[in-house]
PDB file of N, CA and C in Angstrom:
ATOM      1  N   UNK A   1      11.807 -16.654   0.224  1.00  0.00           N
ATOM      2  CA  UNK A   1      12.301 -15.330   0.511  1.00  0.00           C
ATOM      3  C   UNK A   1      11.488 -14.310  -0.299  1.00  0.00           C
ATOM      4  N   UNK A   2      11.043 -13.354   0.310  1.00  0.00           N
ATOM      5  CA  UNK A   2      10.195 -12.633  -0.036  1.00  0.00           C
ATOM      6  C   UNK A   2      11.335 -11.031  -0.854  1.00  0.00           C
ATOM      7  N   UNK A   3      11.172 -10.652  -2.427  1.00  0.00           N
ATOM      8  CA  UNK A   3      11.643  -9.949  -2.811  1.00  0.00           C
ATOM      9  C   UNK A   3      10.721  -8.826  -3.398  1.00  0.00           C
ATOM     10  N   UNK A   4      11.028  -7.341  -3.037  1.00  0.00           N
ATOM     11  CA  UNK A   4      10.711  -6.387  -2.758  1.00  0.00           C
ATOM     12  C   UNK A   4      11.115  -5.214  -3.969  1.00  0.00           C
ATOM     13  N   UNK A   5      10.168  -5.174  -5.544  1.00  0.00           N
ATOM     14  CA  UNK A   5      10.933  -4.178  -6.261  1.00  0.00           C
ATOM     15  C   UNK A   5      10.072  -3.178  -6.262  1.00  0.00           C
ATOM     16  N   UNK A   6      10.591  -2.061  -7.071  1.00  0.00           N
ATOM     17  CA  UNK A   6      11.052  -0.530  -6.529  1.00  0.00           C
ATOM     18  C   UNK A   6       9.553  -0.498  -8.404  1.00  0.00           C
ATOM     19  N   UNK A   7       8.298   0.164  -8.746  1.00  0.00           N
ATOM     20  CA  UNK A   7       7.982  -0.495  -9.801  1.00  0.00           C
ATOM     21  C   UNK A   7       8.185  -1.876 -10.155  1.00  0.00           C
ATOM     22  N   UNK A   8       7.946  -2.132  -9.666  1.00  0.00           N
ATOM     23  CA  UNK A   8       7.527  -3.627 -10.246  1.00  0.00           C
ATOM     24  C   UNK A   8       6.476  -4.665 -11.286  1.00  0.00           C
ATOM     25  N   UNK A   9       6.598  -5.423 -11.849  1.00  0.00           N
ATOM     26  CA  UNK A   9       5.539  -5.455 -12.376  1.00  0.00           C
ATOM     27  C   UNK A   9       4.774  -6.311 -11.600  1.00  0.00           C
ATOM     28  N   UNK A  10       3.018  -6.332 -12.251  1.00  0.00           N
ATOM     29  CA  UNK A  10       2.168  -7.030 -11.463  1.00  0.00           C
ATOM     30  C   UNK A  10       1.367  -6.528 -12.721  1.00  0.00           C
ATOM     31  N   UNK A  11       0.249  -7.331 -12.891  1.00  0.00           N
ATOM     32  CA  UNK A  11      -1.238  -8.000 -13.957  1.00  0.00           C
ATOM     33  C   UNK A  11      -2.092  -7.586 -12.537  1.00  0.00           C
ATOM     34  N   UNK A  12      -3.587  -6.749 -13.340  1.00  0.00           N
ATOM     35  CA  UNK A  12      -4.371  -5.796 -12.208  1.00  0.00           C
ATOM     36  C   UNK A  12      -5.231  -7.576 -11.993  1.00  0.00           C
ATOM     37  N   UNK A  13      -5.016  -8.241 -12.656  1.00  0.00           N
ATOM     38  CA  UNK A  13      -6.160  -9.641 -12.100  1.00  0.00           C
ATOM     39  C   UNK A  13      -5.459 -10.026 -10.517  1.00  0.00           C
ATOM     40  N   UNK A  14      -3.987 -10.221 -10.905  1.00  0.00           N
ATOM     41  CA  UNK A  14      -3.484 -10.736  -9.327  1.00  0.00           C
ATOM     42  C   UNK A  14      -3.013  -9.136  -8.468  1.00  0.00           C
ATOM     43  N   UNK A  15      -3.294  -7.888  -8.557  1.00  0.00           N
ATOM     44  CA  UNK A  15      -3.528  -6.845  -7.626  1.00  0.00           C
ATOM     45  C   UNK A  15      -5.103  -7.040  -7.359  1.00  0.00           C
ATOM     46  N   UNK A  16      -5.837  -6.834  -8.108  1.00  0.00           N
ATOM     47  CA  UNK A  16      -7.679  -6.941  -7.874  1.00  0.00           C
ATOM     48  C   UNK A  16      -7.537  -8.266  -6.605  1.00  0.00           C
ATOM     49  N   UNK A  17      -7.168  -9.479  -6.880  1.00  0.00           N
ATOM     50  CA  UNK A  17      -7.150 -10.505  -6.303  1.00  0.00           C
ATOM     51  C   UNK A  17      -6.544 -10.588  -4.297  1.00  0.00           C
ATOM     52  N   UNK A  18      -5.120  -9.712  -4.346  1.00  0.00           N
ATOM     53  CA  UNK A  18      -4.554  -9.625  -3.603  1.00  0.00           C
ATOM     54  C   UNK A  18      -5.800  -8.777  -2.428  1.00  0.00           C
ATOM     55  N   UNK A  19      -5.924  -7.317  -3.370  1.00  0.00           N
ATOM     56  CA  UNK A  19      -6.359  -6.104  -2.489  1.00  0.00           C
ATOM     57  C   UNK A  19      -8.094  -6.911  -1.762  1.00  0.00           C
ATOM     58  N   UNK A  20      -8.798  -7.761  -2.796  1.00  0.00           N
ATOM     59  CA  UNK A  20      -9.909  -8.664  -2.066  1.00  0.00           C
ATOM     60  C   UNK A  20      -9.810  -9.571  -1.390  1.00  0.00           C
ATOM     61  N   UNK A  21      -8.954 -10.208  -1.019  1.00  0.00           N
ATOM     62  CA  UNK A  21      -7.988 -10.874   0.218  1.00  0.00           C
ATOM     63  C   UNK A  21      -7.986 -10.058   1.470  1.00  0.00           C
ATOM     64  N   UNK A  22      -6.917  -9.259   1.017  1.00  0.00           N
ATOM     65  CA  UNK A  22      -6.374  -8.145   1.958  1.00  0.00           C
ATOM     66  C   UNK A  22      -7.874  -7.521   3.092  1.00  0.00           C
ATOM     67  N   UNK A  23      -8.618  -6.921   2.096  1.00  0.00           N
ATOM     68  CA  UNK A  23      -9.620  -6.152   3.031  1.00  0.00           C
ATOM     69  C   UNK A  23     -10.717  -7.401   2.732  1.00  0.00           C
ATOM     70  N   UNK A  24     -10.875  -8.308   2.660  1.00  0.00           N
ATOM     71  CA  UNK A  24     -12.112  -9.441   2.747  1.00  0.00           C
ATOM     72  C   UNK A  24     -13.036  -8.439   2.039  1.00  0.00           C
ATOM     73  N   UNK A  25     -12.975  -8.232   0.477  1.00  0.00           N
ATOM     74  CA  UNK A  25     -14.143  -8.013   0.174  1.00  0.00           C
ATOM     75  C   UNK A  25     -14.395  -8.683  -0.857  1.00  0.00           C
ATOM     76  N   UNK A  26     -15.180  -8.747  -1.866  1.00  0.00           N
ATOM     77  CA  UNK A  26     -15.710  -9.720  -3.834  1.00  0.00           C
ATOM     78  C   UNK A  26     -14.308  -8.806  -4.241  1.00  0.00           C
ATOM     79  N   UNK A  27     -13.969  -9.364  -5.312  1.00  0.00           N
ATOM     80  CA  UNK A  27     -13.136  -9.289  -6.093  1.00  0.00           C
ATOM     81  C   UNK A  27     -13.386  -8.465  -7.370  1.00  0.00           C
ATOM     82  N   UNK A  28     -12.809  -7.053  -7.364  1.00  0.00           N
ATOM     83  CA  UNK A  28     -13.467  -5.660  -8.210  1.00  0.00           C
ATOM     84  C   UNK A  28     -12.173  -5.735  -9.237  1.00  0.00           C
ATOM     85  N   UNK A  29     -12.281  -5.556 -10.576  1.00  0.00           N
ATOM     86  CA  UNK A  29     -11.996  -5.344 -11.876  1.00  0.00           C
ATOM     87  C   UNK A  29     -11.901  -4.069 -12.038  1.00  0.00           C
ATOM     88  N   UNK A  30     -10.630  -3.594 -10.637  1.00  0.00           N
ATOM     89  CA  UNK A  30      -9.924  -2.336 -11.154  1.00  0.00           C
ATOM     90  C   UNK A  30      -9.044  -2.272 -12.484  1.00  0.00           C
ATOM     91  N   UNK A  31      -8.890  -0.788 -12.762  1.00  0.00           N
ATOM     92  CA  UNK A  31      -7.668  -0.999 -13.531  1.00  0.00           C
ATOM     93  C   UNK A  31      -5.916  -0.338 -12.687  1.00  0.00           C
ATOM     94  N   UNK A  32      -5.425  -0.900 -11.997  1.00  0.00           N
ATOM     95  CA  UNK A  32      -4.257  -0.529 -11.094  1.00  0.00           C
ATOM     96  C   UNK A  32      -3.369  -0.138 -12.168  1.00  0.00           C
ATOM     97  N   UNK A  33      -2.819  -1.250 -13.117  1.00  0.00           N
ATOM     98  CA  UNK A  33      -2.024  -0.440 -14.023  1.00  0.00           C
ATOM     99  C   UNK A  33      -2.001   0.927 -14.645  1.00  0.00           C
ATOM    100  N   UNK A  34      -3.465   1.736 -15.099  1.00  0.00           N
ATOM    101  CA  UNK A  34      -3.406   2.630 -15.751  1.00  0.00           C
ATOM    102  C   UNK A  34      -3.510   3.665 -14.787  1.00  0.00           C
ATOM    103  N   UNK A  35      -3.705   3.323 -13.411  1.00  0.00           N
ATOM    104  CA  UNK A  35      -3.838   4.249 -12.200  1.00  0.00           C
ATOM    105  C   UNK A  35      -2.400   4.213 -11.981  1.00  0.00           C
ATOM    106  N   UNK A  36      -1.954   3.738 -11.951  1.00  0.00           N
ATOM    107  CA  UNK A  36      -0.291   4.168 -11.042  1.00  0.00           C
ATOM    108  C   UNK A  36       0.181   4.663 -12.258  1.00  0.00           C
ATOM    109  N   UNK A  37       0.314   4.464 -13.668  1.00  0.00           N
ATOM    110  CA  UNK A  37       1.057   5.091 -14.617  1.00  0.00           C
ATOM    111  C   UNK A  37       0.418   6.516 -14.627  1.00  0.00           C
ATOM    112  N   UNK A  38      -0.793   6.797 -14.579  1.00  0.00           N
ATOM    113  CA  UNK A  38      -1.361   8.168 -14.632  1.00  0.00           C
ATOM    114  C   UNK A  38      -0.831   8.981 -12.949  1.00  0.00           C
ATOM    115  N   UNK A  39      -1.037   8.257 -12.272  1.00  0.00           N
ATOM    116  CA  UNK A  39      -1.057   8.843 -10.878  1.00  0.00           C
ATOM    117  C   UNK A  39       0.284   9.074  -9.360  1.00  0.00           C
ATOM    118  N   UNK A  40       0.940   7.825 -10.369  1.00  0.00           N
ATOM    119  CA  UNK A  40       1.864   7.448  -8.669  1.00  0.00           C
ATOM    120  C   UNK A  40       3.449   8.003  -9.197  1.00  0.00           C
ATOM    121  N   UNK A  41       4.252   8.339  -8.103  1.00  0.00           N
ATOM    122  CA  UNK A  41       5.416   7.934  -8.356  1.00  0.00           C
ATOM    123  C   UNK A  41       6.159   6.858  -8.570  1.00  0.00           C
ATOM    124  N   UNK A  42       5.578   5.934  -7.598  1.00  0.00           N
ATOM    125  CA  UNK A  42       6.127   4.411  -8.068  1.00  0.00           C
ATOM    126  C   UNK A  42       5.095   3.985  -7.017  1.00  0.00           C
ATOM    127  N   UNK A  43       5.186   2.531  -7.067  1.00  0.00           N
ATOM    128  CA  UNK A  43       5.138   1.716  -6.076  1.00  0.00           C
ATOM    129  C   UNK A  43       5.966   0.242  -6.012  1.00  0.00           C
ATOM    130  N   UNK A  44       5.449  -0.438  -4.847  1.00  0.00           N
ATOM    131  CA  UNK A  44       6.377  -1.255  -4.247  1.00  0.00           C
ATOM    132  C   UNK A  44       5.850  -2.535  -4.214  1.00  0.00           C
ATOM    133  N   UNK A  45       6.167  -3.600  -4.907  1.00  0.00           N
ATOM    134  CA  UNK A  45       5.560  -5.184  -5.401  1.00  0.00           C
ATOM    135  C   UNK A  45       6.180  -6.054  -4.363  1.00  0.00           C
ATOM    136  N   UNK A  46       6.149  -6.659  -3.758  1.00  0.00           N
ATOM    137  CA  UNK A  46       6.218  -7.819  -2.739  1.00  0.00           C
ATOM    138  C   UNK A  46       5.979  -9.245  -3.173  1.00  0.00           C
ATOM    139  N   UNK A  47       6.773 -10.062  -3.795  1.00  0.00           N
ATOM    140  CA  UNK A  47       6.772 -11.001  -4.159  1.00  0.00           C
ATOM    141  C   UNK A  47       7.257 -12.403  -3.672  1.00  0.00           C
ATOM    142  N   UNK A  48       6.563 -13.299  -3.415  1.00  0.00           N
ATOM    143  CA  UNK A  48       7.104 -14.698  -2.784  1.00  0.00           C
ATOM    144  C   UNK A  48       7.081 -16.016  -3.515  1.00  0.00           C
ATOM    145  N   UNK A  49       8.118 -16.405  -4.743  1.00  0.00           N
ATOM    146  CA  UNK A  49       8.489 -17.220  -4.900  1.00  0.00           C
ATOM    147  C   UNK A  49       7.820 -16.943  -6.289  1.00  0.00           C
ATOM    148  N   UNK A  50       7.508 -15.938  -7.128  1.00  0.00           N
ATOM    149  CA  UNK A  50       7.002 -14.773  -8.051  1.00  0.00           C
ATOM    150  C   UNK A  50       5.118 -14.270  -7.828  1.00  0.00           C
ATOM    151  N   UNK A  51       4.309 -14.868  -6.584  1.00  0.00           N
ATOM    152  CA  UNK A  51       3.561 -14.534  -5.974  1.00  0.00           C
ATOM    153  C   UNK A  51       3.300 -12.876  -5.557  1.00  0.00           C
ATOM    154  N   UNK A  52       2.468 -12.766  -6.336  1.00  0.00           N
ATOM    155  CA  UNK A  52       2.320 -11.002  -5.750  1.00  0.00           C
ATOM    156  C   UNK A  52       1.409 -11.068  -4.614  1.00  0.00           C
ATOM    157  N   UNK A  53       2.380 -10.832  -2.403  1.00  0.00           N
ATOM    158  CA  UNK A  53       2.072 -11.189  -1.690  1.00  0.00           C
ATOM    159  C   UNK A  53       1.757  -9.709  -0.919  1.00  0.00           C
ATOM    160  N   UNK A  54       2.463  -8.817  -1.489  1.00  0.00           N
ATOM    161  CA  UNK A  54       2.083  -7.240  -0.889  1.00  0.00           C
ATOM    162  C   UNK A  54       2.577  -6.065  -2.332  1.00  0.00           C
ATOM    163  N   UNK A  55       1.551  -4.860  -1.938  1.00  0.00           N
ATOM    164  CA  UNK A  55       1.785  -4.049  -2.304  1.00  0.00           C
ATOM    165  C   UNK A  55       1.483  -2.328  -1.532  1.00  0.00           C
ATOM    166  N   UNK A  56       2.480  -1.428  -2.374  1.00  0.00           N
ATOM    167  CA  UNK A  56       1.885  -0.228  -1.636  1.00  0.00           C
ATOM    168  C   UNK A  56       2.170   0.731  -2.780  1.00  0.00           C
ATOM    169  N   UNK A  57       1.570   1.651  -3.119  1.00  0.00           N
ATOM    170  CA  UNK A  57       1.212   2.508  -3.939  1.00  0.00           C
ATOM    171  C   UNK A  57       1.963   4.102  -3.569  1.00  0.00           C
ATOM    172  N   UNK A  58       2.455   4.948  -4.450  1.00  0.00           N
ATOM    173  CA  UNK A  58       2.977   5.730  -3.851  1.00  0.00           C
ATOM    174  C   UNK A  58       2.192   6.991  -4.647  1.00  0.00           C
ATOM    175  N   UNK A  59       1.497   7.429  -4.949  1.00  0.00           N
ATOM    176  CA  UNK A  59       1.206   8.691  -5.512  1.00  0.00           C
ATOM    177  C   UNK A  59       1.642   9.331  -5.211  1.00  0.00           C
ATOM    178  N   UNK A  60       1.570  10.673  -6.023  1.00  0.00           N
ATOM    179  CA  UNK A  60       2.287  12.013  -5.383  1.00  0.00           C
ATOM    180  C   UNK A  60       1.479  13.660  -6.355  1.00  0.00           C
ATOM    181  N   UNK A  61       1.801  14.361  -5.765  1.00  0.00           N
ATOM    182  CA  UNK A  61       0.770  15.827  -6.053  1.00  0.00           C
ATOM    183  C   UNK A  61       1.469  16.055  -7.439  1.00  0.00           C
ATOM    184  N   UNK A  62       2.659  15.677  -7.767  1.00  0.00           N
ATOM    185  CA  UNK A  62       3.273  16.531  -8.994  1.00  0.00           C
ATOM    186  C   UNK A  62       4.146  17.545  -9.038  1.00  0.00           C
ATOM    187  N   UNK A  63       4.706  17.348  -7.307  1.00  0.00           N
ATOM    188  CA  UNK A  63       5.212  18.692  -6.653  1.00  0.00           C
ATOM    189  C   UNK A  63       6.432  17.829  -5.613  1.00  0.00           C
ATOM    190  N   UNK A  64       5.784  18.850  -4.559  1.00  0.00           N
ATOM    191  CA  UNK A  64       6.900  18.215  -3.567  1.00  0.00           C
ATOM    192  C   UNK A  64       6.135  17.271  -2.266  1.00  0.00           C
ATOM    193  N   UNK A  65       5.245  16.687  -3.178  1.00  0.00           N
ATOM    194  CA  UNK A  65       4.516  15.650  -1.441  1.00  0.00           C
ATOM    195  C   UNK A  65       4.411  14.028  -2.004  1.00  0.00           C
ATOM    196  N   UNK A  66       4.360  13.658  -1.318  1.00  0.00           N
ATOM    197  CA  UNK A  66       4.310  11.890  -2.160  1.00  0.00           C
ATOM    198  C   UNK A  66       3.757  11.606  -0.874  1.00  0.00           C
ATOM    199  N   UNK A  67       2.766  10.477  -1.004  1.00  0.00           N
ATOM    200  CA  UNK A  67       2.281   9.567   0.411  1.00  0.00           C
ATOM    201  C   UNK A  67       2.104   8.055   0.033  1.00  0.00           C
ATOM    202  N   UNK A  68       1.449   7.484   0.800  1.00  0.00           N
ATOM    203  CA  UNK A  68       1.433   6.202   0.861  1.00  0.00           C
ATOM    204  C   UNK A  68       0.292   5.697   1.029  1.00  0.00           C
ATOM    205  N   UNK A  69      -0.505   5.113  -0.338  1.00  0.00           N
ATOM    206  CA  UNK A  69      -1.750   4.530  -0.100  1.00  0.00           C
ATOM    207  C   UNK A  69      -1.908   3.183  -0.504  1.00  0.00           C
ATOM    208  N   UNK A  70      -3.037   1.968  -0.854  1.00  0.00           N
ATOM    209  CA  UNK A  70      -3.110   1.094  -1.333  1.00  0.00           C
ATOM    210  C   UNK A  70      -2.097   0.032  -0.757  1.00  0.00           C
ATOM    211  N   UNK A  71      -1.832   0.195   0.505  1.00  0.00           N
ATOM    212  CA  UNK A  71      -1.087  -1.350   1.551  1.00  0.00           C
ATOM    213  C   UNK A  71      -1.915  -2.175   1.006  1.00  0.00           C
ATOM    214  N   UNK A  72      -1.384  -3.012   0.470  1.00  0.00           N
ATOM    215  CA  UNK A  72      -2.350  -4.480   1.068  1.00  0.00           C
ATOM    216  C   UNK A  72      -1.395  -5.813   1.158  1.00  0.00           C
ATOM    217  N   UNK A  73      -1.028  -6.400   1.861  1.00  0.00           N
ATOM    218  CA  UNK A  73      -0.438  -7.706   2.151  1.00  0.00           C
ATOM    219  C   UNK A  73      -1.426  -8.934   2.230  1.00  0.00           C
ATOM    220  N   UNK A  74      -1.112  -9.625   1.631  1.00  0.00           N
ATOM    221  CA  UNK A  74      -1.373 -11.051   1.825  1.00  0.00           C
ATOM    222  C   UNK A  74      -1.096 -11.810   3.308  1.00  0.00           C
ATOM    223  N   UNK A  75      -2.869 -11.872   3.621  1.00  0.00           N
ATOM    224  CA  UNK A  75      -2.679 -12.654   5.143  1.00  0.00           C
ATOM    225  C   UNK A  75      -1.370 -14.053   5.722  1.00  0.00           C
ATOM    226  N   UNK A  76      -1.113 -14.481   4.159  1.00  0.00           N
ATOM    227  CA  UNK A  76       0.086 -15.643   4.234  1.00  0.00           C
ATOM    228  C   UNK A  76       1.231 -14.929   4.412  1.00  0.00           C
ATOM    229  N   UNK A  77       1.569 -13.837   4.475  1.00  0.00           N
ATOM    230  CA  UNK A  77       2.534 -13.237   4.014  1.00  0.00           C
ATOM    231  C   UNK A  77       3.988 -13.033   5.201  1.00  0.00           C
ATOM    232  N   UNK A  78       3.002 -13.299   6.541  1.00  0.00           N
ATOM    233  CA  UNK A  78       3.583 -13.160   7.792  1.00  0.00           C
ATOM    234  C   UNK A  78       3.952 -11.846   8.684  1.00  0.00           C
ATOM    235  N   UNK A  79       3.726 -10.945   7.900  1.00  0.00           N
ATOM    236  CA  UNK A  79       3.919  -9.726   8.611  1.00  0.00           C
ATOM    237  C   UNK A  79       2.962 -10.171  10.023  1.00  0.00           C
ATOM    238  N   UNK A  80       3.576  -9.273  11.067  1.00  0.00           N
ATOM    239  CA  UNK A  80       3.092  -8.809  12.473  1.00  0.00           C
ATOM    240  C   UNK A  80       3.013  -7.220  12.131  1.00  0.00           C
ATOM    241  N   UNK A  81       3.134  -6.739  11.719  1.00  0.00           N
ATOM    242  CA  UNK A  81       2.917  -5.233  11.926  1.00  0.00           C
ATOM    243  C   UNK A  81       2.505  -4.354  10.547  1.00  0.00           C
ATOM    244  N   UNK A  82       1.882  -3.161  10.752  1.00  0.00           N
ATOM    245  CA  UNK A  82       1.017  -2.280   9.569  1.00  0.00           C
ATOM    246  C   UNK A  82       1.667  -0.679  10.732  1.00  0.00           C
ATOM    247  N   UNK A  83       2.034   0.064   9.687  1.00  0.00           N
ATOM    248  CA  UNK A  83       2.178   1.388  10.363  1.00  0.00           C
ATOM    249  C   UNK A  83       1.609   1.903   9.316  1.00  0.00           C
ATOM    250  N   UNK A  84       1.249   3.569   9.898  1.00  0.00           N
ATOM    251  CA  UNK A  84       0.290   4.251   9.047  1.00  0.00           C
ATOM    252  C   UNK A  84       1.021   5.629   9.560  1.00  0.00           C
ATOM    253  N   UNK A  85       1.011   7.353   8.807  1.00  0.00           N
ATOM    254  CA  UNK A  85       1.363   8.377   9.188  1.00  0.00           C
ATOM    255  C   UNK A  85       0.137   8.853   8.842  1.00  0.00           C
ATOM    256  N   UNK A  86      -0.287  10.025   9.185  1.00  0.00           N
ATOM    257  CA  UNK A  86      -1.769  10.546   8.939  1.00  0.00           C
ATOM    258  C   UNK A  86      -1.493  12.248   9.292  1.00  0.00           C
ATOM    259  N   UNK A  87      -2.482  12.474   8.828  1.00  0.00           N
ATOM    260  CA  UNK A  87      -2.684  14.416   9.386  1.00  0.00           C
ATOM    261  C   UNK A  87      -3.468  14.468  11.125  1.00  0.00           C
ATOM    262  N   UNK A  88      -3.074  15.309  11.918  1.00  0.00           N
ATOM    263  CA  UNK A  88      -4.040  15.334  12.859  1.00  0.00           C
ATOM    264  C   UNK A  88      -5.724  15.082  12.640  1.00  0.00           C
ATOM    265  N   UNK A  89      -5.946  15.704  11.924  1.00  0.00           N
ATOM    266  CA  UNK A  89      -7.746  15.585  11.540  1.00  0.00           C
ATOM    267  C   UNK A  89      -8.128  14.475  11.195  1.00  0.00           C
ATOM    268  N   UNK A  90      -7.062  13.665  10.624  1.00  0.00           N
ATOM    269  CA  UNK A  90      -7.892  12.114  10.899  1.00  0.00           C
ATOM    270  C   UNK A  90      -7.223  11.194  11.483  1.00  0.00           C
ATOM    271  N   UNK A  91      -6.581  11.380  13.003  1.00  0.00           N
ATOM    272  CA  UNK A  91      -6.237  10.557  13.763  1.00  0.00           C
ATOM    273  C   UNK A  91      -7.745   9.840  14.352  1.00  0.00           C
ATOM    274  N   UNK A  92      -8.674  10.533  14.710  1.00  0.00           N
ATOM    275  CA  UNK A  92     -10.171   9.629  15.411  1.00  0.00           C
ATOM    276  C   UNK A  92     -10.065   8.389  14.373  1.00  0.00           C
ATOM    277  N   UNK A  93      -9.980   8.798  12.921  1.00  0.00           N
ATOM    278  CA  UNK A  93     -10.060   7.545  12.013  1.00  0.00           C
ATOM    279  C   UNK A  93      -9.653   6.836  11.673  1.00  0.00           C
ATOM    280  N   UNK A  94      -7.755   6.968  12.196  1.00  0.00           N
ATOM    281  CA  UNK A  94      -7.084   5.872  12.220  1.00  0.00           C
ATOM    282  C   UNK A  94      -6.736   5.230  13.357  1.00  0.00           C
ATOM    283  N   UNK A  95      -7.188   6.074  14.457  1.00  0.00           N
ATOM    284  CA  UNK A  95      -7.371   5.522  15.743  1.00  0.00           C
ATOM    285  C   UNK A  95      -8.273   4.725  16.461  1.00  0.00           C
ATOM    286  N   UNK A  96      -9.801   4.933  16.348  1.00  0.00           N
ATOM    287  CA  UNK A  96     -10.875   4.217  16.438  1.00  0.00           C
ATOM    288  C   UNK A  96     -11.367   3.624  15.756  1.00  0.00           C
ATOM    289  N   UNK A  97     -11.338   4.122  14.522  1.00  0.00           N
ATOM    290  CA  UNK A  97     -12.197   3.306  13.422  1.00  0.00           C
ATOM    291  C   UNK A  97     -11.469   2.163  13.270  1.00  0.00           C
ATOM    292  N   UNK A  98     -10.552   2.337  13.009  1.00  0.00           N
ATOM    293  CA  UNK A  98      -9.529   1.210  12.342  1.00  0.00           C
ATOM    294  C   UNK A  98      -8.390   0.627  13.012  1.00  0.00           C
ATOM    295  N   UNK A  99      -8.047   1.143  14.287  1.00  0.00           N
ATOM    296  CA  UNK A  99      -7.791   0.380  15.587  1.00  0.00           C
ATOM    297  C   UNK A  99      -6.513   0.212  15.717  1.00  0.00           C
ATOM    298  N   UNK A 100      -5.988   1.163  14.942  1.00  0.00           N
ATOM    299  CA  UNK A 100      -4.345   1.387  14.674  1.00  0.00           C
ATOM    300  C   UNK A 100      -4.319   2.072  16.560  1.00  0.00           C
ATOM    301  N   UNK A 101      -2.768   1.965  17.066  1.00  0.00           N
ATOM    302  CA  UNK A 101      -2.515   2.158  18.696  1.00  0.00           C
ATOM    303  C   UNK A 101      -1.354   3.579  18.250  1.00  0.00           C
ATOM    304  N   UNK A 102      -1.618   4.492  18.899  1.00  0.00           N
ATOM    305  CA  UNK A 102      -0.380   5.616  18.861  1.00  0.00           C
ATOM    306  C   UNK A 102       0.871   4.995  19.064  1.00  0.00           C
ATOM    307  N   UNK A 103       1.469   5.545  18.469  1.00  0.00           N
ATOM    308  CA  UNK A 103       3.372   5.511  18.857  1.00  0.00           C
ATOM    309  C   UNK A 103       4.068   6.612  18.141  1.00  0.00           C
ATOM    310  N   UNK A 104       5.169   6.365  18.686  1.00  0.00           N
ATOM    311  CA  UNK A 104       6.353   7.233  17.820  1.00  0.00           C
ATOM    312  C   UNK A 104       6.539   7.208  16.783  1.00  0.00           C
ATOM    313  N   UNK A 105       6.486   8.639  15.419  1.00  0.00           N
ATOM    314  CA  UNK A 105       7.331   8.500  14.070  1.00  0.00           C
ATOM    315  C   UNK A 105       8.136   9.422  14.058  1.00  0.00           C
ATOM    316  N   UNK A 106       8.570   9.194  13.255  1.00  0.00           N
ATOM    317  CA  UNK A 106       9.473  10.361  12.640  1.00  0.00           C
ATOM    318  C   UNK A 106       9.472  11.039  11.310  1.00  0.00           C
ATOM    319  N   UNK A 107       9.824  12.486  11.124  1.00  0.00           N
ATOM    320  CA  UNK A 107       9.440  12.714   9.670  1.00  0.00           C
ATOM    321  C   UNK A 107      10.926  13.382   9.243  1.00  0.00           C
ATOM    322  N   UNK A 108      11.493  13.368   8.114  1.00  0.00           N
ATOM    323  CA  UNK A 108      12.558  14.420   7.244  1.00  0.00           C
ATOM    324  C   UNK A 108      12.269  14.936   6.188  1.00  0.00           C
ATOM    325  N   UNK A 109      12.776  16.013   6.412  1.00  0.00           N
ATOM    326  CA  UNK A 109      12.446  16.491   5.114  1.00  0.00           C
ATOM    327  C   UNK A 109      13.633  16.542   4.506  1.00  0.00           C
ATOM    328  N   UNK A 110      13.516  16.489   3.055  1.00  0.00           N
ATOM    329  CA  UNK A 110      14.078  15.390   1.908  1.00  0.00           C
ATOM    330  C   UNK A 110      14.981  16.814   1.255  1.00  0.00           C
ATOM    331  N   UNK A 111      14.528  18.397   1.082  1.00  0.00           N
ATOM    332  CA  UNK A 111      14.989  19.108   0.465  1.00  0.00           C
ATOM    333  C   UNK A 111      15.127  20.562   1.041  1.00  0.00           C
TER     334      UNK A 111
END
């Protein structure tokens, strides 16, 4: 059973590890920890059986916007699906480049 915390912890060797999985690339000696403490509101650890199998990153301006960067799931992980929200100006790039299909979202505002 795959459990899902809110900050979570995770060691940048098994995020570095995951995110070079994730997008098939060599394996880069970020530092994730000192980036999300400097940068994010939180993010979200995905764990399977204490396996760090997904993550997503939440930065935010310092204000009133927060988004969603740094997905990466583990190909074992079983997901069927990736959604993405974007600005008009780079729909060509999440549309063609990267082969995401239009559909329906929805947005609220929070305040």
């Amino acid at each position: 059973m795959t459990a899902y915390v809110w900050r979570g912890d995770f060691r940048n060797a098994e995020l570095n590890a995951l995110h070079a999985e994730a997008f098939e690339h060599r394996f880069i000696d970020d530092d994730w920890e000192a980036q999300v403490a400097r940068h994010s509101l939180g993010w979200v650890c995905a764990r399977d059986g204490g396996e760090l199998v997904g993550f997503v990153n939440v930065p935010w301006d310092g204000g009133v916007h927060a988004f969603v960067l740094d997905t990466v799931v583990a190909a074992n992980a079983g997901c069927e699906w990736l959604h993405v929200d974007f600005e008009e100006h780079l729909r060509a790039f999440y549309f063609d480049a990267c082969g995401f299909t239009p559909t329906d979202a929805g947005l609220m505002r929070l305040r």
